[in-house]
Structure formats: C-alpha cells, structure tokens
Protein backbone atom coordinates (compact mmCIF):
# COMPACT_ATOMS: atom_id res chain seq x y z
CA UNK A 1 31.80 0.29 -2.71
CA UNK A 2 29.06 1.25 -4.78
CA UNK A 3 27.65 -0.55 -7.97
CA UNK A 4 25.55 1.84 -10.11
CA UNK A 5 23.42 0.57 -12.79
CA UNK A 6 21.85 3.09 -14.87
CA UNK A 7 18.60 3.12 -16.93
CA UNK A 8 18.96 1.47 -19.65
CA UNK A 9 18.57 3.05 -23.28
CA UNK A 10 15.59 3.89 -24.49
CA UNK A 11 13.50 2.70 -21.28
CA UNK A 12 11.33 5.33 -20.08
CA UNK A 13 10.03 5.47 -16.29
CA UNK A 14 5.92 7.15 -15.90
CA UNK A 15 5.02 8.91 -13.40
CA UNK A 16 1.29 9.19 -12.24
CA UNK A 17 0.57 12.94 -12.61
CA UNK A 18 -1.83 14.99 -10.71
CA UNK A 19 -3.86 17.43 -12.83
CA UNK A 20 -2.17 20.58 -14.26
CA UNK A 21 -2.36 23.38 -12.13
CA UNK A 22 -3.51 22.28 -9.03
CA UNK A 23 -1.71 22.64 -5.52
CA UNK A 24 -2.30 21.04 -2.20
CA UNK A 25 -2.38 23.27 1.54
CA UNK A 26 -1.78 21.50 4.84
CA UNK A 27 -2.66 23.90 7.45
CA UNK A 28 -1.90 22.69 11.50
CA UNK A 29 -2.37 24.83 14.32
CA UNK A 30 -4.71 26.00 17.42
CA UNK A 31 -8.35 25.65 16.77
CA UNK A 32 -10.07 28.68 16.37
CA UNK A 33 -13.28 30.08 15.37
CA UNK A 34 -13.09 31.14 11.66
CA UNK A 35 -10.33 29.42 10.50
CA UNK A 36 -11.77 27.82 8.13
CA UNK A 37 -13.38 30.87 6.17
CA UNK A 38 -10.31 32.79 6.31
CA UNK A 39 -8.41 30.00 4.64
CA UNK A 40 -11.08 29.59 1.65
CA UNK A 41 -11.19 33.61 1.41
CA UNK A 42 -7.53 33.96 1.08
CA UNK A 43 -7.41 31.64 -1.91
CA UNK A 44 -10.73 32.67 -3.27
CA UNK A 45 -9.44 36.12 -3.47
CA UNK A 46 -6.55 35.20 -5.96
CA UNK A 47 -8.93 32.95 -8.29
CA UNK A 48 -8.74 29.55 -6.45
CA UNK A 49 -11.38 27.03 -6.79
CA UNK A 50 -11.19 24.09 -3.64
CA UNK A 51 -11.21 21.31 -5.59
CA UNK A 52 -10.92 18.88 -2.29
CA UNK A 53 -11.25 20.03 1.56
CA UNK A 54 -10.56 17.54 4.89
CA UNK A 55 -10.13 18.99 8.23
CA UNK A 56 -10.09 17.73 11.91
CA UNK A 57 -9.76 19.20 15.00
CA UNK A 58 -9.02 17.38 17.94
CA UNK A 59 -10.75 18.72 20.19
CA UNK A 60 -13.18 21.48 19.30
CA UNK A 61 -12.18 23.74 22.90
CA UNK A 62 -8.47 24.48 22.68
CA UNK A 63 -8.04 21.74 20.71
CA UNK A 64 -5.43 21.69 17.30
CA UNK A 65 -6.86 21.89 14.23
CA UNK A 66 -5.60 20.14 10.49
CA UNK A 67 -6.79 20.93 6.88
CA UNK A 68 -5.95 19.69 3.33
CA UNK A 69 -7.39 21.08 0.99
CA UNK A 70 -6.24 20.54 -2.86
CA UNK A 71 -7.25 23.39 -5.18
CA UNK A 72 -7.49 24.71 -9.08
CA UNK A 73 -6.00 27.80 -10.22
CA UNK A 74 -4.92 28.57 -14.18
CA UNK A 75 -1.13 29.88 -13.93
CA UNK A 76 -0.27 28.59 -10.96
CA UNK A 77 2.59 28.39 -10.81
CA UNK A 78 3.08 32.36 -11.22
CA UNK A 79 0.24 33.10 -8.57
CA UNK A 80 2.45 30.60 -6.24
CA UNK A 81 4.53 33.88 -4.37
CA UNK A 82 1.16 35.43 -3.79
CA UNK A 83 -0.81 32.79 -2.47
CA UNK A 84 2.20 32.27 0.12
CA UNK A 85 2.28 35.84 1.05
CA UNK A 86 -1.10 36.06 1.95
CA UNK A 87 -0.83 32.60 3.49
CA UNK A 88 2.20 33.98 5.33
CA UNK A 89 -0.23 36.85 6.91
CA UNK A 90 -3.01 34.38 7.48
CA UNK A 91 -0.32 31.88 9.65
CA UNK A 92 0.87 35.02 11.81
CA UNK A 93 -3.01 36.21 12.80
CA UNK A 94 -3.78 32.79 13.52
CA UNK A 95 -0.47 31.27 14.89
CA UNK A 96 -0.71 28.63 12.31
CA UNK A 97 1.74 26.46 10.31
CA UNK A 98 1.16 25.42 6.93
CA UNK A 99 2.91 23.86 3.38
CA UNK A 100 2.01 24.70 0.00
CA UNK A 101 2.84 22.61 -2.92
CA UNK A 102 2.46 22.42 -6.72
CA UNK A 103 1.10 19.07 -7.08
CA UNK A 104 2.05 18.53 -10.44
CA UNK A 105 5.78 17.98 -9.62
CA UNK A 106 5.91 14.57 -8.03
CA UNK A 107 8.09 14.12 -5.19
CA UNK A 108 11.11 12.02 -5.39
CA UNK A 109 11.78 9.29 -3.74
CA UNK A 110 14.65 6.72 -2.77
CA UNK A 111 13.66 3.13 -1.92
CA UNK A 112 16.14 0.73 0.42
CA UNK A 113 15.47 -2.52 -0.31
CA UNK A 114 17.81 -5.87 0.86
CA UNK A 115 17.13 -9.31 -0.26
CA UNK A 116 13.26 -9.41 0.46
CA UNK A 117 11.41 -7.89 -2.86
CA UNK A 118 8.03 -8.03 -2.80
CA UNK A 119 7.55 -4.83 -1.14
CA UNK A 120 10.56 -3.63 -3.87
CA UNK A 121 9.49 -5.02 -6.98
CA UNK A 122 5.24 -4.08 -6.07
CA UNK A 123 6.23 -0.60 -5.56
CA UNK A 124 7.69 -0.74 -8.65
CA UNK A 125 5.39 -2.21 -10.92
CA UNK A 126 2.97 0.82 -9.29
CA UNK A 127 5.36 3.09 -10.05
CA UNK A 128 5.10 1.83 -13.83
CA UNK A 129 1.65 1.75 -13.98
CA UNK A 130 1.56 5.36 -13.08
CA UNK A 131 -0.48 4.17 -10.07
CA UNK A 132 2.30 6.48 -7.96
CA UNK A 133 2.60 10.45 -8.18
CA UNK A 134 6.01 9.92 -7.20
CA UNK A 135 9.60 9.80 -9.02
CA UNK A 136 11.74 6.98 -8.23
CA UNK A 137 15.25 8.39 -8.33
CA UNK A 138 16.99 5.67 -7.14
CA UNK A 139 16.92 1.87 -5.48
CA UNK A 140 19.64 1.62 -2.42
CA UNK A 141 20.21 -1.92 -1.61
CA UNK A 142 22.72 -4.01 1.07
CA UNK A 143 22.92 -6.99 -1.45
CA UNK A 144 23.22 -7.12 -5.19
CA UNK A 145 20.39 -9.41 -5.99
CA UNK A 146 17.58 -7.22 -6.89
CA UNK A 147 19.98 -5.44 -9.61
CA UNK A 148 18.54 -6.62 -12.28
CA UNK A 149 14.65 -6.52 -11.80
CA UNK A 150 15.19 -2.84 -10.80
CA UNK A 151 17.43 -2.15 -14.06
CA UNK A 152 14.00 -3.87 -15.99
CA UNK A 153 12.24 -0.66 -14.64
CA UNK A 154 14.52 1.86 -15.72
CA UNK A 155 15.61 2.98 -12.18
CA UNK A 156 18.82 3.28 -11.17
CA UNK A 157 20.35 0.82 -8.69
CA UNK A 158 23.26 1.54 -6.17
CA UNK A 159 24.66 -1.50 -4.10
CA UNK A 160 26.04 0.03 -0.54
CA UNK A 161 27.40 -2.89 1.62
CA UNK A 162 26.36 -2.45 4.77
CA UNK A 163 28.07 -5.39 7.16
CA UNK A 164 29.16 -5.89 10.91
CA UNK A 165 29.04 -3.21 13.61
CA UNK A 166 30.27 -0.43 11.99
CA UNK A 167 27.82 1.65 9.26
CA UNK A 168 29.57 4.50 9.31
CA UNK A 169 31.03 3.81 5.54
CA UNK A 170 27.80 2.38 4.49
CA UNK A 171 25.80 5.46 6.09
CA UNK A 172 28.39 7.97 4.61
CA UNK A 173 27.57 6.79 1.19
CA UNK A 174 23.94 6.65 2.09
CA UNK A 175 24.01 10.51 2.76
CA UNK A 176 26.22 10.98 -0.69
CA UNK A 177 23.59 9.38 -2.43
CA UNK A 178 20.13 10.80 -0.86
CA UNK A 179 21.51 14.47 0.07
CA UNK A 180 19.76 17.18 -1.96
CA UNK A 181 18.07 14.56 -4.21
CA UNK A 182 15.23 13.18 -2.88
CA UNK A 183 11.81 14.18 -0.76
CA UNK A 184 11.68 11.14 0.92
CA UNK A 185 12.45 7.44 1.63
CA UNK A 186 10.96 4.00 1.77
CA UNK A 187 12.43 1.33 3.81
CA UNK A 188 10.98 -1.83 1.23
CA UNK A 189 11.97 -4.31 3.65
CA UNK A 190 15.09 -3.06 4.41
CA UNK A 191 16.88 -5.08 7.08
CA UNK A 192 19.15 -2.45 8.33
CA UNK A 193 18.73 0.01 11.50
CA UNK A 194 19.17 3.32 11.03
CA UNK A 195 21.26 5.17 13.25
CA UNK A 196 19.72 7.96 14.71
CA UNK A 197 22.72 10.39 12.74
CA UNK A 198 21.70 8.81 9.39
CA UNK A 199 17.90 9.88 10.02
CA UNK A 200 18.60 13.60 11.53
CA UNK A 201 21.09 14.14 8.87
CA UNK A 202 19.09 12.62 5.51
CA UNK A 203 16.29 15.56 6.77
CA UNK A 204 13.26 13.85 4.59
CA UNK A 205 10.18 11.19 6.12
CA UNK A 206 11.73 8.02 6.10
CA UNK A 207 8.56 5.51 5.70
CA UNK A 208 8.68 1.58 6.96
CA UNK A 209 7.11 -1.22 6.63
CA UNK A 210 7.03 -3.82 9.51
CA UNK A 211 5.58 -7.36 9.56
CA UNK A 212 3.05 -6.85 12.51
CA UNK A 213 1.02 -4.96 14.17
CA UNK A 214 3.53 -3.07 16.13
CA UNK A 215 5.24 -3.66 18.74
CA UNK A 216 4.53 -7.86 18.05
CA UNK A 217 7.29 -10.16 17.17
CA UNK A 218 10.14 -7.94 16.68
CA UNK A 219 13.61 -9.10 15.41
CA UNK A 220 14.31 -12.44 12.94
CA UNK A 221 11.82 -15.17 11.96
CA UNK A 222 8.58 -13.41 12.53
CA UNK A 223 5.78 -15.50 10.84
CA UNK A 224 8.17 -18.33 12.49
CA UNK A 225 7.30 -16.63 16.21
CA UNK A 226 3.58 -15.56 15.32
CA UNK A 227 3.07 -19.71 14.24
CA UNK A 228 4.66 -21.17 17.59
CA UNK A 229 1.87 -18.45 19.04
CA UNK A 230 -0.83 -19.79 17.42
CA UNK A 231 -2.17 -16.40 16.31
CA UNK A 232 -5.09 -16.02 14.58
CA UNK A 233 -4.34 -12.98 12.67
CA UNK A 234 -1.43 -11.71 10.60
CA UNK A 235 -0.51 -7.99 9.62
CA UNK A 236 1.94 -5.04 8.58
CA UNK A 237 2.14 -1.55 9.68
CA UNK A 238 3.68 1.51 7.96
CA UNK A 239 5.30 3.65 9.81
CA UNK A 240 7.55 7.10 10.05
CA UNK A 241 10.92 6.27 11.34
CA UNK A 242 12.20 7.91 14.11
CA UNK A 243 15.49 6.66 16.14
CA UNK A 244 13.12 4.61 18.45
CA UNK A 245 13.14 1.48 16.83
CA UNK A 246 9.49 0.52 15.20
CA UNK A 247 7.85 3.15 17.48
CA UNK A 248 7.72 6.50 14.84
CA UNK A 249 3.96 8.04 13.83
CA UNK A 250 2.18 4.82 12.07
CA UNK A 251 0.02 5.77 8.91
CA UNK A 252 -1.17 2.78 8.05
CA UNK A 253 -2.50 -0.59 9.29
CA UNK A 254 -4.12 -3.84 7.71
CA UNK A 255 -4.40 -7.46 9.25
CA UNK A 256 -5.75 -10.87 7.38
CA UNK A 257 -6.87 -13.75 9.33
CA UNK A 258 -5.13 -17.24 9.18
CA UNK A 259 -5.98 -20.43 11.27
CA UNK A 260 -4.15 -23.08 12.91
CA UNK A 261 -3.98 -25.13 9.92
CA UNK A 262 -1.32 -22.11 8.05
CA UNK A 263 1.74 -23.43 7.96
CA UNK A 264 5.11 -20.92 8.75
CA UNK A 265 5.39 -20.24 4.85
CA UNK A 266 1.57 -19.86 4.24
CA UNK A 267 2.03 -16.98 7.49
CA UNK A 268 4.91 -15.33 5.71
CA UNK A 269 2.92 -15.29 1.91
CA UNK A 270 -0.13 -13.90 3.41
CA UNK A 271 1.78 -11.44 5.39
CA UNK A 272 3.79 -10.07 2.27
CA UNK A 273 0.71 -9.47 0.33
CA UNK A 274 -0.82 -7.18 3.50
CA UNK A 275 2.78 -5.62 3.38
CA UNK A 276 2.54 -5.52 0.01
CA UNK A 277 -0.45 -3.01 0.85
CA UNK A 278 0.16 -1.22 3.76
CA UNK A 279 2.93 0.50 2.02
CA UNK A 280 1.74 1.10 -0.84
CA UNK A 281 -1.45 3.19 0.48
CA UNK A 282 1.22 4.87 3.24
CA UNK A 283 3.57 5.94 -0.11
CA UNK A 284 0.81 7.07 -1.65
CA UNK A 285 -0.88 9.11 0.85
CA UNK A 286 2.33 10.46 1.82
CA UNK A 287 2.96 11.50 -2.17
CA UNK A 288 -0.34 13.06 -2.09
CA UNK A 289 -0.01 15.11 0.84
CA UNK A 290 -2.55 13.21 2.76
CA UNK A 291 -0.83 12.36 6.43
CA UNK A 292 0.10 14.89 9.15
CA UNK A 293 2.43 14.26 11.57
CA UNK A 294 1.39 15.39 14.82
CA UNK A 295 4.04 14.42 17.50
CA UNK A 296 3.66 10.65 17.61
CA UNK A 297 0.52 10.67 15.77
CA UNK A 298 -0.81 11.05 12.60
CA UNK A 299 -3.89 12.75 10.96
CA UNK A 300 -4.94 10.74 7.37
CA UNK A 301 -7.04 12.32 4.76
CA UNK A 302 -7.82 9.32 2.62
C-alpha cells in the first residue's frame, strides 16, 4: 500500500536553526497583578537573559492572560530541569499553564500533500533555504505524482491510497507513519477529510490551508464558484484542524484583489500564490512558538 522513497545518497536536507542556547516560554492563564515580574524573576534568578517578550491579556479585569517570551542562557540545556521546577512552582501560585522548549531542536513535521503542489513544493524549497526551523520527516501523499520533486529535496515520500468511503486502511497507515515521529502536520492542499479518530488519535496541531476566507465557497471548483460570483477579492486562510470541517482556530489570513476582467484560471493562480503565503507564515509561526490556541481562537506573536 505504501511506496517509500528514501533520500537519496549524498543529498543533505538544512534546517533553519535558531541560535544556540536559547528556549522559548508560552505562559496562558488568569490575569493577575504581577505576573509578569514573577515570570522574568524566576528566569533571571537562574542566569536568563529575555531575549524577546509578547504578552496579551484579554481583558485586563478577570481577563486571561498570554506571554512568549524567547530567552538566552549558556548550558541550557542542563539548567532545563531547573527552570521547569521553578516554573512548576510559579504555575501552581498563579494557576497558570505554560510550555518550555529548547529552541534549537526544530520540530518535526509531516506534510500531506495530493495532486495540487504549490503549497508542497513552496514549503519545500523554504525548507531548503533554511527559511523553516522545522524538520521535514516525511511527505504523505493520496497520489504518486509529486514523488519525484519531493525525492529532489531529500525527503522521504510515502504514497497511502486513500479512495471511496472507507479510510480506515488509508488512516491506519497514516497513524503507522506519523505516531511517535512527528510534532505536527501540514495539510499542503490535501484533498482528504480527516476523520475525527485520525485527528484525536495522531495527538499533534494539524495545520490547513483553505482557498478562502472561511467559511466561502466550500467543496470542488472554488475559483470556478468565486468567478460566477463576481467577487472582487480572492484569499486563503490557515487554519488548526479540528473535526468541524474548515471551522478549527485560524492563524492566518491574506486576500489579493482581482476584477471582473480575471478569468477562472487567473482566480486560481492568484489564489495559490496567497496560499502559497498564508501557510507558510502559519508553519512558521507555529515552528517558532508564536500562536496560542485559546478555545477557538488564537493569540499571534509575530
């Protein structure tokens, strides 16, 4: 069922690398009055200097409040268990939830791609470019045809089938694949739902990329729809996927404008450069730690 084609010899993938020793803190929970110092004490303390610092609250009076902040510290990596313990005592006096991470280990990431590859191949050449902090592990695709342009990168490629009403194969090899070996997942234009098993069960952010400005011209021959509409602007939103279809936490919108005069195929080339992106900003804000989920929301740090 599956085709895999490995990296070929000698080809070496890049990765885009955050500095050496730094870490990144998300901190979410009830506003309070000295939140903010405590946090900066607690890492001051142990040597830390804030190299970044972003924080909202959404409402200043009972409101919640959300930090990142990205700091410097020589042997990190050893000072990790005791920046989390005194983290640890900082969440329980404040009633506050947080992640720590060593930013210098990129997260790893699956993409699903099917026939469609600009989103694929864009991603990609990003990747290569070390314009990504993010390692590729692996391209999951429906059809065969990207094979070789994803072999060109050095990343591996697995071809799942995925036809007629029943996934469950397709989705069983899906969970083979991803389990334990990625941090996340980008749906390139992937033009396969989800079932709400698959998503529970994979555990990681599964990131999309739709054709619109959500909830506009859902289902087949989009740009075809938005040109019998006579719109007047096109656009793509990334989004979290959840197992309401096209309605998860969005992180990030764009739009360009077009005119009566764009034909269907001027619609759909316009569109896949917005797509084009959309998702690359939402993978790489995502990478760097830089969205919050917040029930159906999202808070971005860019």
């Amino acid at each position: 069922m599956t085709t895999t084609e490995a990296t070929p010899p000698g080809r070496r993938t890049t990765v885009a690398k955050a500095p050496a020793h730094q870490a990144s803190l998300i901190v979410k929970g009830a506003d309070a009055t000295g939140i903010v110092a405590a946090i900066i004490s607690r890492l001051s303390e142990r040597g830390a200097n804030i190299v970044s610092l972003d924080q909202y609250s959404d409402d200043p009076q009972d409101g919640t409040f959300f930090q990142r902040a990205v700091f410097g510290l020589d042997g990190l990596r050893a000072a990790l268990p005791g920046i989390r313990s005194a983290l640890d005592e900082l969440a329980r006096e404040y009633g506050l939830t947080y992640t720590l991470r060593d930013m210098s280990v990129p997260k790893r990431v699956a993409i699903f791609a099917s026939k469609s590859d600009h989103c694929l191949l864009d991603l990609l050449w990003r990747h290569r470019q070390s314009q990504l902090p993010v390692s590729i592990v692996m391209v999951v695709s429906n059809h065969p045809d990207t094979a070789e342009d994803v072999r060109g990168f050095g990343i591996p490629f697995f071809h799942v089938p995925s036809m007629g009403p029943d996934k469950s194969a397709a989705e069983a090899e899906h969970l083979r694949l991803l389990r334990g070996n990625v941090d996340f997942v980008v749906l390139a234009r992937y033009m396969q739902i989800l079932s709400a098993d698959l998503i529970e069960q994979v555990g990681v952010p599964i990131i999309n990329i739709h054709h619109s400005f959500l909830p506009a011209f859902i289902g087949a021959g989009p740009y075809a729809k938005a040109k019998e509409r006579g719109v007047k602007l096109v656009g793509a939103t990334a989004h979290y996927v959840t197992p309401d279809l096209d309605e998860g936490p969005i992180i990030e919108q764009d739009v360009v404008r077009v005119t009566h005069a764009d034909t269907t195929s001027d619609l759909a080339r316009r569109g896949a450069d917005v797509e084009r992106a959309v998702l690359s900003r939402a993978v790489l804000w995502h990478a760097e730690d830089r969205v919050i989920r917040d029930g159906n929301h999202t808070i971005v740090f860019t």
